[in-house]
N, C-alpha and C. Protein backbone atom coordinates (compact mmCIF):
# COMPACT_ATOMS: atom_id res chain seq x y z
N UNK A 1 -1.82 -11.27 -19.53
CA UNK A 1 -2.00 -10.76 -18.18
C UNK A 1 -1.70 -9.26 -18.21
N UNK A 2 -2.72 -8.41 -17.30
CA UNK A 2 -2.32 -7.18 -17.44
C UNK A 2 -1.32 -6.54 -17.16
N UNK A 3 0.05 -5.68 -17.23
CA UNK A 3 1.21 -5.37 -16.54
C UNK A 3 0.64 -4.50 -15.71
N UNK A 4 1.26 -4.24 -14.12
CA UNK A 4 1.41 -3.59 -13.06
C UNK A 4 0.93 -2.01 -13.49
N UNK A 5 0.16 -1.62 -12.59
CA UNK A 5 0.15 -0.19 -12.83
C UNK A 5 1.03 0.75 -11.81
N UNK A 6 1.15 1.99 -12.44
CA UNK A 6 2.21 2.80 -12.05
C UNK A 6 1.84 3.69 -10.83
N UNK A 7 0.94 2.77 -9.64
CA UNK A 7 1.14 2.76 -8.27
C UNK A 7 2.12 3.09 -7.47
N UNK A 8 1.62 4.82 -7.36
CA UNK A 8 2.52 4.80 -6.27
C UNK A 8 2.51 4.37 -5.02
N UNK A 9 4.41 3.69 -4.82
CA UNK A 9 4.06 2.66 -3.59
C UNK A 9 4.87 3.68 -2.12
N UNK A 10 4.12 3.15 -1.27
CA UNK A 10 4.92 3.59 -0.29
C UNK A 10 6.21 3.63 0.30
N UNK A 11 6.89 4.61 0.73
CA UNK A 11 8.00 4.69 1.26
C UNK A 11 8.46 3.52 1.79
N UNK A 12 10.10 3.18 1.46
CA UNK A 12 10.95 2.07 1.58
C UNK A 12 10.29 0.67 1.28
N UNK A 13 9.52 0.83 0.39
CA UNK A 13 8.52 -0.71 -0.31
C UNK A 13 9.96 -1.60 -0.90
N UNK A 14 9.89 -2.24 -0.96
CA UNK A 14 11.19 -3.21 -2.22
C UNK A 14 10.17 -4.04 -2.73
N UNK A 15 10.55 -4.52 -4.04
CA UNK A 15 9.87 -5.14 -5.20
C UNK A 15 11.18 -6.26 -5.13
N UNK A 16 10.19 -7.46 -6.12
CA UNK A 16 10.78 -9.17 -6.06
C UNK A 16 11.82 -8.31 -7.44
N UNK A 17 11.38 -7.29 -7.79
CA UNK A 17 12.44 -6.72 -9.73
C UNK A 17 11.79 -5.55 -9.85
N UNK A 18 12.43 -5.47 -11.13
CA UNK A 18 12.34 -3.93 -11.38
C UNK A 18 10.55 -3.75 -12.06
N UNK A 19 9.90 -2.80 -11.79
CA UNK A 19 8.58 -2.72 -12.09
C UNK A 19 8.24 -3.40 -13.19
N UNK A 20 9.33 -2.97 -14.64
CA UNK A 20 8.81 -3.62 -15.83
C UNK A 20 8.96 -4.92 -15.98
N UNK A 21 9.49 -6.05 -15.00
CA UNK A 21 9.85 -7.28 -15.10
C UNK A 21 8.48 -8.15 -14.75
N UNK A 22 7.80 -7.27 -13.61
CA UNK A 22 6.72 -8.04 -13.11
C UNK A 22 5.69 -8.19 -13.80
N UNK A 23 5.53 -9.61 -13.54
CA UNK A 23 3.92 -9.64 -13.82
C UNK A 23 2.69 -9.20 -13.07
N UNK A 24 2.92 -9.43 -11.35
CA UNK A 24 1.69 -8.66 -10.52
C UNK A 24 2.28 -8.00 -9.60
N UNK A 25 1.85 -6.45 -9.39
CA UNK A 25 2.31 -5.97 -8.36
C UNK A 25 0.57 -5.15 -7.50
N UNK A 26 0.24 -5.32 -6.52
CA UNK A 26 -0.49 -4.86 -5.70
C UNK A 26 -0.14 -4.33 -4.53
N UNK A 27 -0.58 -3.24 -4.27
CA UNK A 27 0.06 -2.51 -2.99
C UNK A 27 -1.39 -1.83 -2.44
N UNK A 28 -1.71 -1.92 -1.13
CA UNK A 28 -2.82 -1.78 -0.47
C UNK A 28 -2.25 -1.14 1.15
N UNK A 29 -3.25 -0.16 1.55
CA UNK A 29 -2.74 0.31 2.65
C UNK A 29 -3.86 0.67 3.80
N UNK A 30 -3.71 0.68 4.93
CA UNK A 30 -4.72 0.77 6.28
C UNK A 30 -4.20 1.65 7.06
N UNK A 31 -5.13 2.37 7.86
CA UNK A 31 -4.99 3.29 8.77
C UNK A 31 -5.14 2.45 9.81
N UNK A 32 -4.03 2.41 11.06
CA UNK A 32 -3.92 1.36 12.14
C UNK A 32 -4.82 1.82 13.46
N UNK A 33 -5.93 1.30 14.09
CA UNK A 33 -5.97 1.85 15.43
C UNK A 33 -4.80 2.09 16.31
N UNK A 34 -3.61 1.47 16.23
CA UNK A 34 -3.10 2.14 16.97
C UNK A 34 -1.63 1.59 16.30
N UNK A 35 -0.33 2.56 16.72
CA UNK A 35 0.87 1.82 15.98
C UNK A 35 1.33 0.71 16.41
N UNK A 36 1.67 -0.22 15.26
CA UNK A 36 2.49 -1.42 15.59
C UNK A 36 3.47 -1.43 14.49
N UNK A 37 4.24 -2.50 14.81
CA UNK A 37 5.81 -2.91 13.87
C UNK A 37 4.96 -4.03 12.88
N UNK A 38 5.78 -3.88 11.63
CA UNK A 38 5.32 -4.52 10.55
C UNK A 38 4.59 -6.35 11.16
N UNK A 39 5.49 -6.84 11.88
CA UNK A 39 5.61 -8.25 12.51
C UNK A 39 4.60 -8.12 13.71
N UNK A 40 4.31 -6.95 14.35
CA UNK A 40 2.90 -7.14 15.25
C UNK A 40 1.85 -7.09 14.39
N UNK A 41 1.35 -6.44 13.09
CA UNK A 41 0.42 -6.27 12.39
C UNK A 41 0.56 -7.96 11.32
N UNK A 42 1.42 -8.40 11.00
CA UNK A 42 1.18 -9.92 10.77
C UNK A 42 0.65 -10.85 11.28
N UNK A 43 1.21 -11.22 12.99
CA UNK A 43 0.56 -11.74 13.57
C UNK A 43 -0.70 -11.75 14.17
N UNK A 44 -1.40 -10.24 14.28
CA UNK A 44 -2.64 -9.89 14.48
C UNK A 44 -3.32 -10.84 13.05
N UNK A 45 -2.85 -10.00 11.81
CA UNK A 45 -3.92 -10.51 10.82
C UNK A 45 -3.71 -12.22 10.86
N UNK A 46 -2.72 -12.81 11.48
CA UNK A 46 -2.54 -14.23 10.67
C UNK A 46 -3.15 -14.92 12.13
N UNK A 47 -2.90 -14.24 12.93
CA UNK A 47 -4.21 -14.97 14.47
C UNK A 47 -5.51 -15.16 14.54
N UNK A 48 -6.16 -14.57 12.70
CA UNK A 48 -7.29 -14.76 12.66
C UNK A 48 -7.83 -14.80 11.04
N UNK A 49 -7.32 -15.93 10.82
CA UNK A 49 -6.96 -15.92 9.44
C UNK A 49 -8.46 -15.99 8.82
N UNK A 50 -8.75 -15.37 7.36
CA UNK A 50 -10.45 -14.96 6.65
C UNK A 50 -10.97 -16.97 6.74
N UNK A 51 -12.17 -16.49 6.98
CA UNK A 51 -13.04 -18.10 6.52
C UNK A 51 -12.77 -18.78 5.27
N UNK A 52 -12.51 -19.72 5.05
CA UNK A 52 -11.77 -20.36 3.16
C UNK A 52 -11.07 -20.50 3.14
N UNK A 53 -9.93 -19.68 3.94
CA UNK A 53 -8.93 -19.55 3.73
C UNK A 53 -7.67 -21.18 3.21
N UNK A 54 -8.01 -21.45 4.76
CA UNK A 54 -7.66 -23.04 4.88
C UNK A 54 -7.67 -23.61 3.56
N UNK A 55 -9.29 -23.93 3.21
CA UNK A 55 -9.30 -24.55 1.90
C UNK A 55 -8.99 -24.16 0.77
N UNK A 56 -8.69 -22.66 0.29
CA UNK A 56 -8.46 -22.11 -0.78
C UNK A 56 -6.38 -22.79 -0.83
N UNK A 57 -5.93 -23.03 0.52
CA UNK A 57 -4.61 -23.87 0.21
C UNK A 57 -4.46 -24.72 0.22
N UNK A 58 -5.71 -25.43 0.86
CA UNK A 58 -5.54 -26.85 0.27
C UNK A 58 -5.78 -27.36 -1.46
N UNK A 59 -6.75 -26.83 -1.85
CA UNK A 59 -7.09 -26.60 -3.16
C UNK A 59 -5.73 -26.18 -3.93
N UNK A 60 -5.16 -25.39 -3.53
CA UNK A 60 -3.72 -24.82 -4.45
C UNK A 60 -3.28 -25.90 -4.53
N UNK A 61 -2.71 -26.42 -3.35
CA UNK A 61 -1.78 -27.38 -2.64
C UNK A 61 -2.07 -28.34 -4.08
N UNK A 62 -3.29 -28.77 -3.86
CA UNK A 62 -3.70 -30.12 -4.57
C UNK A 62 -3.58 -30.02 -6.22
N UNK A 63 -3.74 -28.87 -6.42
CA UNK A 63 -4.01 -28.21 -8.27
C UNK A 63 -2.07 -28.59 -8.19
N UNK A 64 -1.61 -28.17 -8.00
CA UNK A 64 -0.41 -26.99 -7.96
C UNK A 64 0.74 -28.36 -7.66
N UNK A 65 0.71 -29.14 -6.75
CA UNK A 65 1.08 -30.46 -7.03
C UNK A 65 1.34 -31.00 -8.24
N UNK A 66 0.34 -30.93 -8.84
CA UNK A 66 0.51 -32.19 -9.95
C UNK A 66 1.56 -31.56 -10.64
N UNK A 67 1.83 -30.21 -10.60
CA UNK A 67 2.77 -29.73 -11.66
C UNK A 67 4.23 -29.25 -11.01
N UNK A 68 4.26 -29.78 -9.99
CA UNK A 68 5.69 -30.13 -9.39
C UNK A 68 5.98 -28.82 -8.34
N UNK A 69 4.90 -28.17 -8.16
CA UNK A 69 5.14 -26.78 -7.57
C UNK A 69 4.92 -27.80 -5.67
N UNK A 70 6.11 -26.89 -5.14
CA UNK A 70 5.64 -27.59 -3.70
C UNK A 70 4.24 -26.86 -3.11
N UNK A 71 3.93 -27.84 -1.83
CA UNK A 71 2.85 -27.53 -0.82
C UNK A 71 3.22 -26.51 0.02
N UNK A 72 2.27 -25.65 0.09
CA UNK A 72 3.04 -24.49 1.02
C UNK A 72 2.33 -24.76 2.39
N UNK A 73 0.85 -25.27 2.08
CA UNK A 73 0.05 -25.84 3.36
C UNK A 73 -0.71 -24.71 4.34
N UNK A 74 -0.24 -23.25 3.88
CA UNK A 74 -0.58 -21.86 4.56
C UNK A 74 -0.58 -21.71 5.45
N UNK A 75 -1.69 -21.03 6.53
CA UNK A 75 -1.43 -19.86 6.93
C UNK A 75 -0.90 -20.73 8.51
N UNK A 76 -0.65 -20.83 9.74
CA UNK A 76 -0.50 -21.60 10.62
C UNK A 76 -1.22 -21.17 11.98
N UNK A 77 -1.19 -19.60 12.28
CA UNK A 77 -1.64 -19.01 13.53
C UNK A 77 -0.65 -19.19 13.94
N UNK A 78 0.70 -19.91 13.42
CA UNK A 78 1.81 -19.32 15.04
C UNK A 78 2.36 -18.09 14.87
N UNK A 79 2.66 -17.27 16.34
CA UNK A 79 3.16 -16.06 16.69
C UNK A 79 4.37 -15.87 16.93
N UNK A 80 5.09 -15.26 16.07
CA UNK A 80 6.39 -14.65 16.13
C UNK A 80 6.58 -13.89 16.32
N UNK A 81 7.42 -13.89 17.81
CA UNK A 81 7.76 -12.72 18.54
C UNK A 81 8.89 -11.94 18.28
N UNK A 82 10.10 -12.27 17.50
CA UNK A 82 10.74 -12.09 16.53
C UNK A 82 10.78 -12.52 15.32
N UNK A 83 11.69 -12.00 14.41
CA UNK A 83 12.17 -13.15 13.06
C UNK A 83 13.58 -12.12 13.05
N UNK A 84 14.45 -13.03 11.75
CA UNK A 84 15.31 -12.78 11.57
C UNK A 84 15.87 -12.82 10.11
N UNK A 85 16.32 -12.27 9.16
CA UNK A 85 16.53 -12.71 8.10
C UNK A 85 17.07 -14.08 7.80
N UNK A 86 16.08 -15.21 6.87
CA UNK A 86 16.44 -16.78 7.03
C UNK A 86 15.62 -17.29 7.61
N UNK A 87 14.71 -16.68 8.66
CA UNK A 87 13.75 -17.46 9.35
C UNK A 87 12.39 -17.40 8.24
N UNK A 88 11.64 -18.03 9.23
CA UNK A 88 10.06 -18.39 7.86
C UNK A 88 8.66 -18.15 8.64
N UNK A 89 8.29 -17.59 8.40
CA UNK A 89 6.83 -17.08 8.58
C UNK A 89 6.28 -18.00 8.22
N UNK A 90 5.41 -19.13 8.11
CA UNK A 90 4.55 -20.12 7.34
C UNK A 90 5.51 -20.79 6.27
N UNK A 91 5.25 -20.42 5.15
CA UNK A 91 5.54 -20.68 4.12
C UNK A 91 6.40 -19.50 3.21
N UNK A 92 6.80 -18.59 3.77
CA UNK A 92 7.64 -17.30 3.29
C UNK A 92 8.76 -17.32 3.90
N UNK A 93 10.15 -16.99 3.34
CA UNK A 93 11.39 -16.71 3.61
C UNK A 93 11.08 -15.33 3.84
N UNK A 94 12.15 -14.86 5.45
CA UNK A 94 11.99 -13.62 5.76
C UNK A 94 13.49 -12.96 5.40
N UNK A 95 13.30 -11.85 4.52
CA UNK A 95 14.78 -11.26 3.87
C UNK A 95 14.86 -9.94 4.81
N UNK A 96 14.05 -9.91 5.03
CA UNK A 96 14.52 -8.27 6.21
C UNK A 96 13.58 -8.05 6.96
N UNK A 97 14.15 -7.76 8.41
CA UNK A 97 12.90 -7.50 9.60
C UNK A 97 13.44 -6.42 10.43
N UNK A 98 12.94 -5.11 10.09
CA UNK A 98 13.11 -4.05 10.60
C UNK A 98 11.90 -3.14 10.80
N UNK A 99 12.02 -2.52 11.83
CA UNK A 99 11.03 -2.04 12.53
C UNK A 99 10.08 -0.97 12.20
N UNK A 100 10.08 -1.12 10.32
CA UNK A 100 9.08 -0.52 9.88
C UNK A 100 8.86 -1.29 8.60
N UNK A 101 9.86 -2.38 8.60
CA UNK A 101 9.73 -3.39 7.16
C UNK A 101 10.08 -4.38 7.31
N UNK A 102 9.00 -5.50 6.76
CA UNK A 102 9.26 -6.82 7.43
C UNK A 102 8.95 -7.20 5.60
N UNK A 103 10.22 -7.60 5.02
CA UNK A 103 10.11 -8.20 3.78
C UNK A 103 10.53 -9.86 3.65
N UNK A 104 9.22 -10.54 2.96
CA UNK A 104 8.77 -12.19 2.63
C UNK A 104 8.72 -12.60 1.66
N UNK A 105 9.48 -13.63 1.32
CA UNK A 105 9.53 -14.36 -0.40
C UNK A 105 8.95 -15.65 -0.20
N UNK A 106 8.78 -16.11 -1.43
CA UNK A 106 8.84 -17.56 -1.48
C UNK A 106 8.88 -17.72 -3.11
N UNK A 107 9.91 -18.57 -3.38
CA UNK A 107 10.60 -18.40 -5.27
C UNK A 107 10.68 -20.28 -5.11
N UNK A 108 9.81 -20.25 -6.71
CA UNK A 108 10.00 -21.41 -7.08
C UNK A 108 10.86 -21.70 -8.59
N UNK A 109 10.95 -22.36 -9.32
CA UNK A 109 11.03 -22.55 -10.76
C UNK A 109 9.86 -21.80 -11.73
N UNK A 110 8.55 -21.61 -11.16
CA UNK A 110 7.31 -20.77 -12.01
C UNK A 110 7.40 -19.70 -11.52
N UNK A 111 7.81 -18.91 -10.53
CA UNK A 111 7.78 -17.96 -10.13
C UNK A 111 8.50 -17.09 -8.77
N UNK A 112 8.63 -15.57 -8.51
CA UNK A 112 8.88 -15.76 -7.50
C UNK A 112 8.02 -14.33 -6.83
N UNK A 113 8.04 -14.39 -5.57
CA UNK A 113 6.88 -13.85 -4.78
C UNK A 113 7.70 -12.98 -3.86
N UNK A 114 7.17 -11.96 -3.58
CA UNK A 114 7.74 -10.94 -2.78
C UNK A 114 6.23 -9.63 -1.63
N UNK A 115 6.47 -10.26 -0.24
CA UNK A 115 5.90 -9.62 0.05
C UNK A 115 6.42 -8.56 1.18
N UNK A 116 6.05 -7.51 0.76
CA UNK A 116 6.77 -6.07 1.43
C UNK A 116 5.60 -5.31 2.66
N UNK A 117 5.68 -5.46 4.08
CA UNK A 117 4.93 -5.06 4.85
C UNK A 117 5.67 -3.66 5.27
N UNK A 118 5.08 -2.54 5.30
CA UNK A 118 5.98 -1.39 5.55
C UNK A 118 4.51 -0.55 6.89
N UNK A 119 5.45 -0.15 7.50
CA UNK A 119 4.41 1.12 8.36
C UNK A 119 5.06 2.04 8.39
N UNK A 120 4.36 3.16 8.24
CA UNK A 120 4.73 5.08 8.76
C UNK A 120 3.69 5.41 9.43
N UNK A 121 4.40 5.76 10.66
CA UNK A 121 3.40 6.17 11.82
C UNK A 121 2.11 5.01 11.75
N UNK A 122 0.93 5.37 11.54
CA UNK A 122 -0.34 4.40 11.88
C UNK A 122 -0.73 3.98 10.76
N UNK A 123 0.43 4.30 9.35
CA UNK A 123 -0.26 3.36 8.10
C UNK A 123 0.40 2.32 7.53
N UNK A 124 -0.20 0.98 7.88
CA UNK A 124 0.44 0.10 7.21
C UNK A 124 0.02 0.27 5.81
N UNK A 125 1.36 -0.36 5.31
CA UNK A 125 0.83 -0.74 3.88
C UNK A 125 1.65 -2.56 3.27
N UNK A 126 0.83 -3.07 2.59
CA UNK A 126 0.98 -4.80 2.15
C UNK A 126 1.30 -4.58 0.48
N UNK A 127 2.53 -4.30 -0.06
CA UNK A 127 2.75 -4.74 -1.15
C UNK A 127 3.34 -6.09 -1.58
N UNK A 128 2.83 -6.37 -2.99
CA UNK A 128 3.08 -7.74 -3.11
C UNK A 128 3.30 -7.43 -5.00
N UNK A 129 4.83 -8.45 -4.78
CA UNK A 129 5.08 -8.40 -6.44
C UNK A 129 5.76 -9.83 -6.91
N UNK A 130 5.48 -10.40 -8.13
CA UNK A 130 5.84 -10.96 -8.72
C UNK A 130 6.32 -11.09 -9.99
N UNK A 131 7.19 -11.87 -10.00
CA UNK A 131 7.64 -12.33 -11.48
C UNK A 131 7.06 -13.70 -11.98
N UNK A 132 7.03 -13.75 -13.13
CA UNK A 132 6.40 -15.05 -13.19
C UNK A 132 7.91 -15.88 -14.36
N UNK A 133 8.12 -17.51 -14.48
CA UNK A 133 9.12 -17.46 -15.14
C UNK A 133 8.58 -18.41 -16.42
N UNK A 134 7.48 -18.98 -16.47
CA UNK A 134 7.20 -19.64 -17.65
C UNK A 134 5.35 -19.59 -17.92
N UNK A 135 5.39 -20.71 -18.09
CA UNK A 135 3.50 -20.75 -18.90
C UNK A 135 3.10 -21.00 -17.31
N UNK A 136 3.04 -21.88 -17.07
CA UNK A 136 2.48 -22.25 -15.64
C UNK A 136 2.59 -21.17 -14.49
N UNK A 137 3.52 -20.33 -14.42
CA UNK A 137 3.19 -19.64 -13.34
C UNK A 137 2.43 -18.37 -14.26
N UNK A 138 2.70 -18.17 -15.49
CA UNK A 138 1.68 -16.77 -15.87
C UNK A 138 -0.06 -17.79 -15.38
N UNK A 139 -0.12 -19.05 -16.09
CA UNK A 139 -1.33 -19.68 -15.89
C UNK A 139 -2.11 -19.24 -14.31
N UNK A 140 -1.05 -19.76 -13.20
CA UNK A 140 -1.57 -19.87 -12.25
C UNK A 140 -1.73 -18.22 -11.06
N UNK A 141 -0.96 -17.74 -12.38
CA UNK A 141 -1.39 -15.82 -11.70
C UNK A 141 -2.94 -15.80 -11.76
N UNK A 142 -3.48 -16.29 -13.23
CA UNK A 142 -4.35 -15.89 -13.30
C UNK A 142 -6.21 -15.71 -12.43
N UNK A 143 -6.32 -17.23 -11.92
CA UNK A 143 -7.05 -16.73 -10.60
C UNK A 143 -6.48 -16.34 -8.92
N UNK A 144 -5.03 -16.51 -8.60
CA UNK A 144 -4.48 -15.59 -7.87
C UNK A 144 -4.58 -14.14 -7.66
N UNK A 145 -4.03 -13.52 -8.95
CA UNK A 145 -3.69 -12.33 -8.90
C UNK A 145 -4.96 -11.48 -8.30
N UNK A 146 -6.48 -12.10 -8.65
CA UNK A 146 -7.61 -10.89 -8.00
C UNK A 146 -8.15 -11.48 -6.29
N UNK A 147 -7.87 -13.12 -6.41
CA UNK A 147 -8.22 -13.34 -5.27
C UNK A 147 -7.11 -12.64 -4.07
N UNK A 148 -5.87 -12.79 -4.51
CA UNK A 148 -4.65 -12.05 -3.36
C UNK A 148 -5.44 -10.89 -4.03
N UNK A 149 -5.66 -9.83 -4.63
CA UNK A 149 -6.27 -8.27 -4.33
C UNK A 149 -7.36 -8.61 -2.76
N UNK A 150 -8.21 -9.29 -3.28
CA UNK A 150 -9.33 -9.44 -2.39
C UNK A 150 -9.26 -10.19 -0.96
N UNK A 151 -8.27 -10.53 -0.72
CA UNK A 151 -7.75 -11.11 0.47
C UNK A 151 -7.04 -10.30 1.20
N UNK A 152 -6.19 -9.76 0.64
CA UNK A 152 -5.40 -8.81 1.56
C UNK A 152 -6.70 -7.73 1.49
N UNK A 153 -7.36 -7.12 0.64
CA UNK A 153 -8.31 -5.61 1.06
C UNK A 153 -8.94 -6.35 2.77
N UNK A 154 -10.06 -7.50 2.54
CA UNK A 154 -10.48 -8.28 3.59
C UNK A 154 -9.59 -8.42 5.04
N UNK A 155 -8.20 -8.69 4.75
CA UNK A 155 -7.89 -8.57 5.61
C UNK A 155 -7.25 -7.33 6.38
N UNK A 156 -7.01 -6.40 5.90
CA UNK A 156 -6.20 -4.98 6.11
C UNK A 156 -7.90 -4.68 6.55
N UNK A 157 -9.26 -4.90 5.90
CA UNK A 157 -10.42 -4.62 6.94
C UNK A 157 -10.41 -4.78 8.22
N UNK A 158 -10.19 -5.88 8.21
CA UNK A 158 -10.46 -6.71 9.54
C UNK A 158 -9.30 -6.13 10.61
N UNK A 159 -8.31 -5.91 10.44
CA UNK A 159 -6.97 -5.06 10.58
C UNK A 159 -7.47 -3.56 11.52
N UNK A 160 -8.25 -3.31 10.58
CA UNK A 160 -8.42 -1.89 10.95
C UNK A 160 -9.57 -1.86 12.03
């Protein structure tokens, strides 16, 4: 798998480890029509979640099963009008919700996942990093890692 490139990330980003630990790091950014807090720009994108979507987790769900990894079941459309560190977005643990960074995990035994939503002024930006911890989660980076590129670009479109 390819290692992370030396992307510069945006101001106050946090990573799941230190750059050289990861296996995928992607960081993508949008110019906002208008400003919002990391947690209004979530619920916009997740109130209208891409076409596939659904099935591309059920499909995980079902692959990803057999090898003891839980169901995450995705995306839901409910709106959170707060969070709090401990609370859960879908299927993500929320570790910090502040009003320009709303940071989301979800860590299994194959891996663990870190997603970093940051805004300055009208630019969001969606970084996302992982570690991976054995064969199965490098395995299952592998058609992840371009479809999450191509999901978040799609959706930070639709965003904008």
């Amino acid at each position: 798998m390819p290692r992370p490139s030396m992307t510069v990330l945006p101001a106050r980003t946090v990573l799941v480890a230190p750059r050289e630990r990861l296996a995928f790091l992607d960081s993508q950014s949008v110019e906002l029509p208008r400003a919002m807090t990391p947690l209004e720009a979530w619920n916009a994108i997740m109130a209208h979640p891409l076409p596939g979507l659904a099935l591309a987790f059920r499909l995980r769900d079902a692959i990803s099963a057999r090898f003891g990894v839980k169901r995450i079941g995705g995306f839901t459309r409910r709106v959170a009008e707060r969070v709090e560190p401990g609370d859960r977005l879908d299927f993500f643990l929320v570790e910090e919700a502040a009003p320009d960074r709303l940071v989301l995990t979800e860590r299994d035994r194959h891996l663990d996942v870190m997603t970093c939503v940051t805004v300055e002024g009208r630019r969001l930006a969606i970084t996302s990093s992982v570690v991976v911890h054995n064969r199965f989660g490098k395995a299952y980076m592998l058609p992840v890692a371009p479809a999450h590129r191509l999901i978040v670009r799609l959706m930070l479109r639709r965003l904008a």
